[in-house]
N, C-alpha and C. Protein backbone atom coordinates (compact mmCIF):
# COMPACT_ATOMS: atom_id res chain seq x y z
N UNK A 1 -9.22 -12.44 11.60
CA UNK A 1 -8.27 -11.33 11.75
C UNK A 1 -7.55 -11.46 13.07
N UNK A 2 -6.11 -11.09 12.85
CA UNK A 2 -5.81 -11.26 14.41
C UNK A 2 -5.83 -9.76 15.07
N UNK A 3 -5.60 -9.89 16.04
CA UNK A 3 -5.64 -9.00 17.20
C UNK A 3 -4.40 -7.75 16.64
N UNK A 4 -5.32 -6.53 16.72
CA UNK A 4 -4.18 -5.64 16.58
C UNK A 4 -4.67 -4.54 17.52
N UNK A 5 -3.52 -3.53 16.94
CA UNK A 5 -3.79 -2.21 18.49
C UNK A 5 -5.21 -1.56 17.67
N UNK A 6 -5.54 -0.79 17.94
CA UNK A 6 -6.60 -0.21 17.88
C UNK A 6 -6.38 1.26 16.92
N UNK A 7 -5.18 1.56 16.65
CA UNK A 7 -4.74 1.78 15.78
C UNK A 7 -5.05 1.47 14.03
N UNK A 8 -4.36 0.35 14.28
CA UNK A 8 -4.65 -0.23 12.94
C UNK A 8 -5.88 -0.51 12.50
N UNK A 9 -6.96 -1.24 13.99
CA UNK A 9 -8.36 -1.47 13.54
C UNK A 9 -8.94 0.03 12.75
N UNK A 10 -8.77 1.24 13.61
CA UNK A 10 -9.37 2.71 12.84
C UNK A 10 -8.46 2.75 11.70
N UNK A 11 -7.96 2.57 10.90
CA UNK A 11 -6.93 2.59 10.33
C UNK A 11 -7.95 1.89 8.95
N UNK A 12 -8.17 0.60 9.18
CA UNK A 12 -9.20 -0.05 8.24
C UNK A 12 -10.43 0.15 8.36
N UNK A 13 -11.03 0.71 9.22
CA UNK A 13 -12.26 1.21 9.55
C UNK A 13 -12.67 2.39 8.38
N UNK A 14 -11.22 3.36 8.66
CA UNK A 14 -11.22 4.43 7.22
C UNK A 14 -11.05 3.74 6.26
N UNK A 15 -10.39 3.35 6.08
CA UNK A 15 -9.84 2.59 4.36
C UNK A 15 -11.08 1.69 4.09
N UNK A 16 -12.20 1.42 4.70
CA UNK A 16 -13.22 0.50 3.91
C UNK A 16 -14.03 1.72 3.76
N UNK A 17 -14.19 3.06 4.04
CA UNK A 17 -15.13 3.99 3.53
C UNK A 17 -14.72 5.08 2.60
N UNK A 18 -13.24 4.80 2.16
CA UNK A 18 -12.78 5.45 1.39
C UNK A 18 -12.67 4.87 -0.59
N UNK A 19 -13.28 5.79 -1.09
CA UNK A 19 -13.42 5.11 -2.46
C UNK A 19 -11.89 4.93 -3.56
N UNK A 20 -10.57 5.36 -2.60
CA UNK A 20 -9.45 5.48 -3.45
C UNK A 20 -9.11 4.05 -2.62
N UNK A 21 -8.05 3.24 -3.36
CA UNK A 21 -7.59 2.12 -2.89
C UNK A 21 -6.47 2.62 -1.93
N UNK A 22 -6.53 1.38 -0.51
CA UNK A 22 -5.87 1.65 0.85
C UNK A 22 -5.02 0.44 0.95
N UNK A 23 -3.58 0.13 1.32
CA UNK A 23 -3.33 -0.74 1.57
C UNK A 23 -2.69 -0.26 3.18
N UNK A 24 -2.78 -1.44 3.97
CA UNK A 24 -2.44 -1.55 5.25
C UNK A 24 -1.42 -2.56 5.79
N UNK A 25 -0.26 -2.44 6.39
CA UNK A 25 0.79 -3.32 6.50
C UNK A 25 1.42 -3.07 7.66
N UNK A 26 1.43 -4.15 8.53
CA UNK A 26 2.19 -4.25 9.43
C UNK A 26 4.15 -3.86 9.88
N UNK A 27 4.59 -3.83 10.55
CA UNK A 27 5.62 -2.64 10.72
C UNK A 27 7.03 -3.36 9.51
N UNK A 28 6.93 -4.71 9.00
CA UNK A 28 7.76 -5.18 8.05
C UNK A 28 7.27 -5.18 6.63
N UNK A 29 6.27 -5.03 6.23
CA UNK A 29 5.39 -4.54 5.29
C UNK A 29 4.27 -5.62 4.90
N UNK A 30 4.17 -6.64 5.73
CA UNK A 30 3.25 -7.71 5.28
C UNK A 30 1.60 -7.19 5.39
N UNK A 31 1.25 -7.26 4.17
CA UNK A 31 -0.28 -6.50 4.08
C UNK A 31 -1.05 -7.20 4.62
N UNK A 32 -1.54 -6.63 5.85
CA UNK A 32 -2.78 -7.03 6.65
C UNK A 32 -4.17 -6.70 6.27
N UNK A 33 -4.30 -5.76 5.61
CA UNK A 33 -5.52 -5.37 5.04
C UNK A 33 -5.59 -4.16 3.58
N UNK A 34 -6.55 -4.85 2.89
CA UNK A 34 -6.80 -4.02 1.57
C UNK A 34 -8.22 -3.46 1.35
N UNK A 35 -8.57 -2.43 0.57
CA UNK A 35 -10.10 -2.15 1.21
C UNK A 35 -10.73 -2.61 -0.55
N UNK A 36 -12.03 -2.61 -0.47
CA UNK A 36 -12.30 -3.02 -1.72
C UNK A 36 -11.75 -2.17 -3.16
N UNK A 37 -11.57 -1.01 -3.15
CA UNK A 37 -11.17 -0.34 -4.69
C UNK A 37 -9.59 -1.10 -4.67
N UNK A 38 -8.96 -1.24 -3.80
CA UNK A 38 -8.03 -2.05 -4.22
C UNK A 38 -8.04 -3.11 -4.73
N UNK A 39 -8.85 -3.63 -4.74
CA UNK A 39 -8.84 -5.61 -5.16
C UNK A 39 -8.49 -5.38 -6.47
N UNK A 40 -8.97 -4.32 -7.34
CA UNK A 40 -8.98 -4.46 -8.73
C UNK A 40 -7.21 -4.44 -9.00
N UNK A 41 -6.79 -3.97 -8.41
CA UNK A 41 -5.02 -4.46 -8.12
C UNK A 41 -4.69 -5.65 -7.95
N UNK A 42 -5.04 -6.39 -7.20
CA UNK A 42 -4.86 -8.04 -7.03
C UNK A 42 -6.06 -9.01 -7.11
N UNK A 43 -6.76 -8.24 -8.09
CA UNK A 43 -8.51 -9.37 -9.00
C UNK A 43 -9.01 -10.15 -7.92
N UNK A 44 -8.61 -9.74 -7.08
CA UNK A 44 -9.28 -10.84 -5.98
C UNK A 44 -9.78 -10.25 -4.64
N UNK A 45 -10.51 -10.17 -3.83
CA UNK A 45 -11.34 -9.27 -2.57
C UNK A 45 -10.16 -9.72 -1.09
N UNK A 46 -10.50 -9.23 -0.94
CA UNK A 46 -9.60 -9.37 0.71
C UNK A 46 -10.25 -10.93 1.45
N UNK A 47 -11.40 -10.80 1.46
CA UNK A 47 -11.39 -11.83 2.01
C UNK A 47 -11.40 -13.22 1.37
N UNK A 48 -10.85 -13.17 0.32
CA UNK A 48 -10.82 -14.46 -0.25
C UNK A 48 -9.14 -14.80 0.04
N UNK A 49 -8.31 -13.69 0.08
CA UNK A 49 -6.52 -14.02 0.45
C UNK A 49 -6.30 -13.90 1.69
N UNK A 50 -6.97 -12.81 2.31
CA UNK A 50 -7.13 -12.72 4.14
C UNK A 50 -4.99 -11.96 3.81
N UNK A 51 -4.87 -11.96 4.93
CA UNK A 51 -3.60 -11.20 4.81
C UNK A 51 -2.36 -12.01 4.10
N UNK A 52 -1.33 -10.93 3.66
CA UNK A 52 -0.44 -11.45 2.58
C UNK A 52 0.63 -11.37 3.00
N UNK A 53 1.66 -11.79 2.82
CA UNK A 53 3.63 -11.60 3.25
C UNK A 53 4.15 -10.59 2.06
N UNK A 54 4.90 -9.88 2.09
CA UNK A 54 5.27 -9.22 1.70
C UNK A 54 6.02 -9.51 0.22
N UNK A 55 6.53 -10.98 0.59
CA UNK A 55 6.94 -11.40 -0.70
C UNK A 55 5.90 -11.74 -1.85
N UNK A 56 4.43 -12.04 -1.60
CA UNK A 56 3.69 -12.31 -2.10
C UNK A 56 3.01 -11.05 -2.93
N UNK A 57 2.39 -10.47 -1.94
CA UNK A 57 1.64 -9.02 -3.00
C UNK A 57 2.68 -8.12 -3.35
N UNK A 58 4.15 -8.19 -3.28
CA UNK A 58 4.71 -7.26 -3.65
C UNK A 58 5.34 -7.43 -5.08
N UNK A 59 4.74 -9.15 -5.75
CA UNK A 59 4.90 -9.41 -7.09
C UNK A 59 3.83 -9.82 -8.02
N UNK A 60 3.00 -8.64 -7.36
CA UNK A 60 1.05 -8.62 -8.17
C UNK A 60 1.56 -7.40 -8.97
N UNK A 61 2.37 -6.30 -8.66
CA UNK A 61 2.55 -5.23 -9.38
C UNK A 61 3.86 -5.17 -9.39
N UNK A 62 4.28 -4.04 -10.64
CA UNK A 62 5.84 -3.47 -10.68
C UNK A 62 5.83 -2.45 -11.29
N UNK A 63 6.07 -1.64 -10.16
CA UNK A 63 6.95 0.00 -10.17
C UNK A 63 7.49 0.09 -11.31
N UNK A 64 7.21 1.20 -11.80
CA UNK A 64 8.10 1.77 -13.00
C UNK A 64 8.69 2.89 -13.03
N UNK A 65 10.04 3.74 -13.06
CA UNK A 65 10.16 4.98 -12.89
C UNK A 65 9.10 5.73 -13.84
N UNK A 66 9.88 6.65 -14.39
CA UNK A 66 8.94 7.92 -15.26
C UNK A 66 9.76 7.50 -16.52
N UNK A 67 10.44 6.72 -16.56
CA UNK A 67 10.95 6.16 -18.23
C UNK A 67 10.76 4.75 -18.36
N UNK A 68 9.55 4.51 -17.72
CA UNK A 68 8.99 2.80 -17.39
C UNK A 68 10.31 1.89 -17.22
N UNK A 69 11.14 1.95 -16.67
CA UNK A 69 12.26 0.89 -16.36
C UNK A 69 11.94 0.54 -15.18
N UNK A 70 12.49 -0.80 -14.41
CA UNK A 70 11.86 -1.16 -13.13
C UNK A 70 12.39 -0.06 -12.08
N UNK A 71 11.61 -0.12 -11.15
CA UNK A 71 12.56 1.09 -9.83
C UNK A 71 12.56 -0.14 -8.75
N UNK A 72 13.40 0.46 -8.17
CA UNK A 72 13.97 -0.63 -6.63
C UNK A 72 13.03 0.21 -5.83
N UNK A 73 12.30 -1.39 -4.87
CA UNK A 73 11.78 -1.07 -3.95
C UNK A 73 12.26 -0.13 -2.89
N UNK A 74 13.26 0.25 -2.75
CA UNK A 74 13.80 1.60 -1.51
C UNK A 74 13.35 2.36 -2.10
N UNK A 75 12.72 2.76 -3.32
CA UNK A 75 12.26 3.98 -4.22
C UNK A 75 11.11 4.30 -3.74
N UNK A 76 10.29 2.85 -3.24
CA UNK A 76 8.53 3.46 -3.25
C UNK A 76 8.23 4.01 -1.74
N UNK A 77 7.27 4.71 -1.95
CA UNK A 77 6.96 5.64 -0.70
C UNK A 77 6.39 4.97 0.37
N UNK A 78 5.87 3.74 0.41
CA UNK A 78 5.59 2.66 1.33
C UNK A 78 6.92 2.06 1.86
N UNK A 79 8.11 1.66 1.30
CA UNK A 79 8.98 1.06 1.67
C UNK A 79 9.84 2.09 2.72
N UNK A 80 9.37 3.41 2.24
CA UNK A 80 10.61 4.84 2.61
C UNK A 80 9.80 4.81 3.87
N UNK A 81 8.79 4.72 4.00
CA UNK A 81 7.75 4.51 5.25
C UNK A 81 8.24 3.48 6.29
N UNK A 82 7.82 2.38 5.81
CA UNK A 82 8.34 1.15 6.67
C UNK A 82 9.67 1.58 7.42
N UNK A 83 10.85 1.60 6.44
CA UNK A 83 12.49 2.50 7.09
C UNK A 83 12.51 3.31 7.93
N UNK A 84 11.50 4.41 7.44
CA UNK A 84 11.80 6.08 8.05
C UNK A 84 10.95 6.23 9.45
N UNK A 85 10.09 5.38 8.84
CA UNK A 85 8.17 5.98 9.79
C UNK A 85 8.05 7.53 9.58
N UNK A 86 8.28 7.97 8.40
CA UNK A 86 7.58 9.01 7.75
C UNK A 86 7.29 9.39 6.95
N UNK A 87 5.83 10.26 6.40
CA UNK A 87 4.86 9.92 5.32
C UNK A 87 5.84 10.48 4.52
N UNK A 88 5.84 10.00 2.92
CA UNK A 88 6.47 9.70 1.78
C UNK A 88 5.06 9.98 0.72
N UNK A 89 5.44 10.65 -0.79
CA UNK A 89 4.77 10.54 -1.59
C UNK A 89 5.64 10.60 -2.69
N UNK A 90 4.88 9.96 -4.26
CA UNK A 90 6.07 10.01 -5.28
C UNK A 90 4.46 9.49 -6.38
N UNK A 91 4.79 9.79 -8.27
CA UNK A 91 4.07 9.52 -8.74
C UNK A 91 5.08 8.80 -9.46
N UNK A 92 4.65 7.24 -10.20
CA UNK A 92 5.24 6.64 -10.89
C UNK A 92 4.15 5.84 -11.28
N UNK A 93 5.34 4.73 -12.32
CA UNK A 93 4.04 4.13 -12.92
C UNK A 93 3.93 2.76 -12.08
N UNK A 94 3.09 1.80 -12.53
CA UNK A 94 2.72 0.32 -12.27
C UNK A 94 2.16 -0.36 -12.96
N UNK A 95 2.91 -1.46 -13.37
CA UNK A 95 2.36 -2.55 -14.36
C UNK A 95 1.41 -3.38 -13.86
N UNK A 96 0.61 -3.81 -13.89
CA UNK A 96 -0.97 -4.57 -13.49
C UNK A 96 -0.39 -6.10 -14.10
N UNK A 97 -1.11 -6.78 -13.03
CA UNK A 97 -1.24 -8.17 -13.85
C UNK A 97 -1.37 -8.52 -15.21
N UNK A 98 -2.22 -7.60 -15.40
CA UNK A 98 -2.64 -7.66 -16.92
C UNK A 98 -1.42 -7.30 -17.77
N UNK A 99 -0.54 -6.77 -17.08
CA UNK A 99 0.77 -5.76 -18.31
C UNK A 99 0.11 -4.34 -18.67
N UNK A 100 -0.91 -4.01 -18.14
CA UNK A 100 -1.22 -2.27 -18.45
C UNK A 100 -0.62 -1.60 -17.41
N UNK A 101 0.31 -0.56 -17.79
CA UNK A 101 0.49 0.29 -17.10
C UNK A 101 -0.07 1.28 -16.67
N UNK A 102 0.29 1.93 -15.75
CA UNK A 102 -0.75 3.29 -15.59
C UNK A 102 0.24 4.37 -14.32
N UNK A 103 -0.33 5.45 -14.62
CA UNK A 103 -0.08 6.06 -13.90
C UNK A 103 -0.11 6.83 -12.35
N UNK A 104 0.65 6.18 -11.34
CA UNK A 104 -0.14 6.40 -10.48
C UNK A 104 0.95 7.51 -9.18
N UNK A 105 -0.27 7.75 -8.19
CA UNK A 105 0.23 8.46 -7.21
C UNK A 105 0.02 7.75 -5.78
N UNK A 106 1.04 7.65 -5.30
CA UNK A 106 0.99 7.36 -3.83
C UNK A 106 1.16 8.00 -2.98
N UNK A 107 0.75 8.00 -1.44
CA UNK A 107 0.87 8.39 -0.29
C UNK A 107 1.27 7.82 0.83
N UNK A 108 2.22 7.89 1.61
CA UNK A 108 2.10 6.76 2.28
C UNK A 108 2.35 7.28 3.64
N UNK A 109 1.81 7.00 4.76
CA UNK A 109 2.03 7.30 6.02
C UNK A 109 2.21 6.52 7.11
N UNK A 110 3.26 6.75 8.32
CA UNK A 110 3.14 5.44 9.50
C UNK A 110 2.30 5.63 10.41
N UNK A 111 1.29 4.59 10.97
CA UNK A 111 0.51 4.48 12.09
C UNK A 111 1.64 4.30 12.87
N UNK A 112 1.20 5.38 14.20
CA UNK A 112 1.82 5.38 15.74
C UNK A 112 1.21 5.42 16.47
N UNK A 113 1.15 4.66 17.60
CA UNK A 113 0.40 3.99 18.41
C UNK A 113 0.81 5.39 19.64
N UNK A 114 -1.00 5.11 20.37
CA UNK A 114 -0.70 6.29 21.39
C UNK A 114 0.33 6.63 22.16
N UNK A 115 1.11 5.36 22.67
CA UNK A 115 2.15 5.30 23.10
C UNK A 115 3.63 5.27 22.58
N UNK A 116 3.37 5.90 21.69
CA UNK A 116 4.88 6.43 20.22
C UNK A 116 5.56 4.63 19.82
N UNK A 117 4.80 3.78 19.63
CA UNK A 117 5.16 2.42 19.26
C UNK A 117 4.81 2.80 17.62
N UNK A 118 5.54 2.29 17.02
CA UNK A 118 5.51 2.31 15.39
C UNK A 118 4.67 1.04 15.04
N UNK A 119 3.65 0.81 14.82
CA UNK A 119 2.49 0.10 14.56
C UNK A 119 2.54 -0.77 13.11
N UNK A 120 2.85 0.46 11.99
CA UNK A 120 2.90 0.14 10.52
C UNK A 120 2.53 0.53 9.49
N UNK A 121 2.34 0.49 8.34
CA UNK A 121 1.96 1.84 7.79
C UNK A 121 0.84 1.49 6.39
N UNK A 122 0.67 2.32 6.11
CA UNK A 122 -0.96 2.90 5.08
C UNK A 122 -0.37 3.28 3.79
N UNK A 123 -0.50 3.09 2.91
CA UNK A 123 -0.17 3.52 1.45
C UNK A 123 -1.73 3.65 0.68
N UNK A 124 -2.04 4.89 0.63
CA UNK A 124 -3.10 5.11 -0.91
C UNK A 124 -3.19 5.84 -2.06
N UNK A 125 -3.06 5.23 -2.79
CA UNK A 125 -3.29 5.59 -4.02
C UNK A 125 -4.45 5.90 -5.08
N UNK A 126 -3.67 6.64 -5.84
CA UNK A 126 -5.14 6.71 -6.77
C UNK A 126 -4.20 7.10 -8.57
N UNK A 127 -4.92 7.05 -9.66
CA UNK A 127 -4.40 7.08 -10.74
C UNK A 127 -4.52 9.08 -11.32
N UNK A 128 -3.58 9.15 -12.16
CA UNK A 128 -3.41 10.56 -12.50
C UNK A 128 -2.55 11.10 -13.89
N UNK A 129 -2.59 11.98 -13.74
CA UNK A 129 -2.25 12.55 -15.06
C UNK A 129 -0.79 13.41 -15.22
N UNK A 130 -0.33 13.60 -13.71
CA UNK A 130 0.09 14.75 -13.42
C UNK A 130 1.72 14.03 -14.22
N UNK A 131 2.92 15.00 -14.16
CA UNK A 131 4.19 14.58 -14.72
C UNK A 131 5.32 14.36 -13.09
């Protein structure tokens, strides 16, 4: 792992004791860390990929609006994050490797460093029912 602020380390410290899937990404969105309920998103554990580029895990899944057509990434609440540096939520769907869709909800918030430095940001999710 490389060296980050101390921020981000508490940052994954929570997200490995949390049972909803956490993703963690540096201030351009390259995922630095995933906690285990996520893997079942990309079938594979964190430490077997170690951190990812953005172009890479961001074509393990695909966004779907609420009439399953694709949505543009400026849509998802992680990306509105990365832009804004402020927390974003939205429920849509996501197609799985597999091609199952499902329904899901995100959250997404920016880590800021004690010293108001924009660090990078946290997206978690979990699956739901709601419309």
């Amino acid at each position: 792992m490389a060296a980050y602020e101390i921020e981000i380390i508490l940052n994954r410290q929570l997200a490995d004791c949390l049972s909803i899937p956490v993703f963690i990404t540096d201030t351009i969105g390259n995922l630095i860390y995933y906690n285990d309920p996520a893997e079942k998103i990309f079938g594979t554990n964190f430490e077997d990929t170690g951190e990812m580029p953005v172009e890479t895990w961001s074509t393990i899944f695909k966004p779907l609006d609420e009439f399953r057509a694709p949505m543009p990434p400026e849509q998802l609440p992680l990306v509105k994050t990365l832009n804004d540096q402020q927390p974003h939520h939205k429920i849509f769907w996501i197609e799985s490797m597999k091609g199952l869709a499902e329904k899901i909800a995100v959250t997404s918030y920016p880590i800021i460093g004690r010293a108001g430095k924009f660090l990078g940001a946290v997206a978690i999710f979990w699956e739901t029912n709601e419309i």
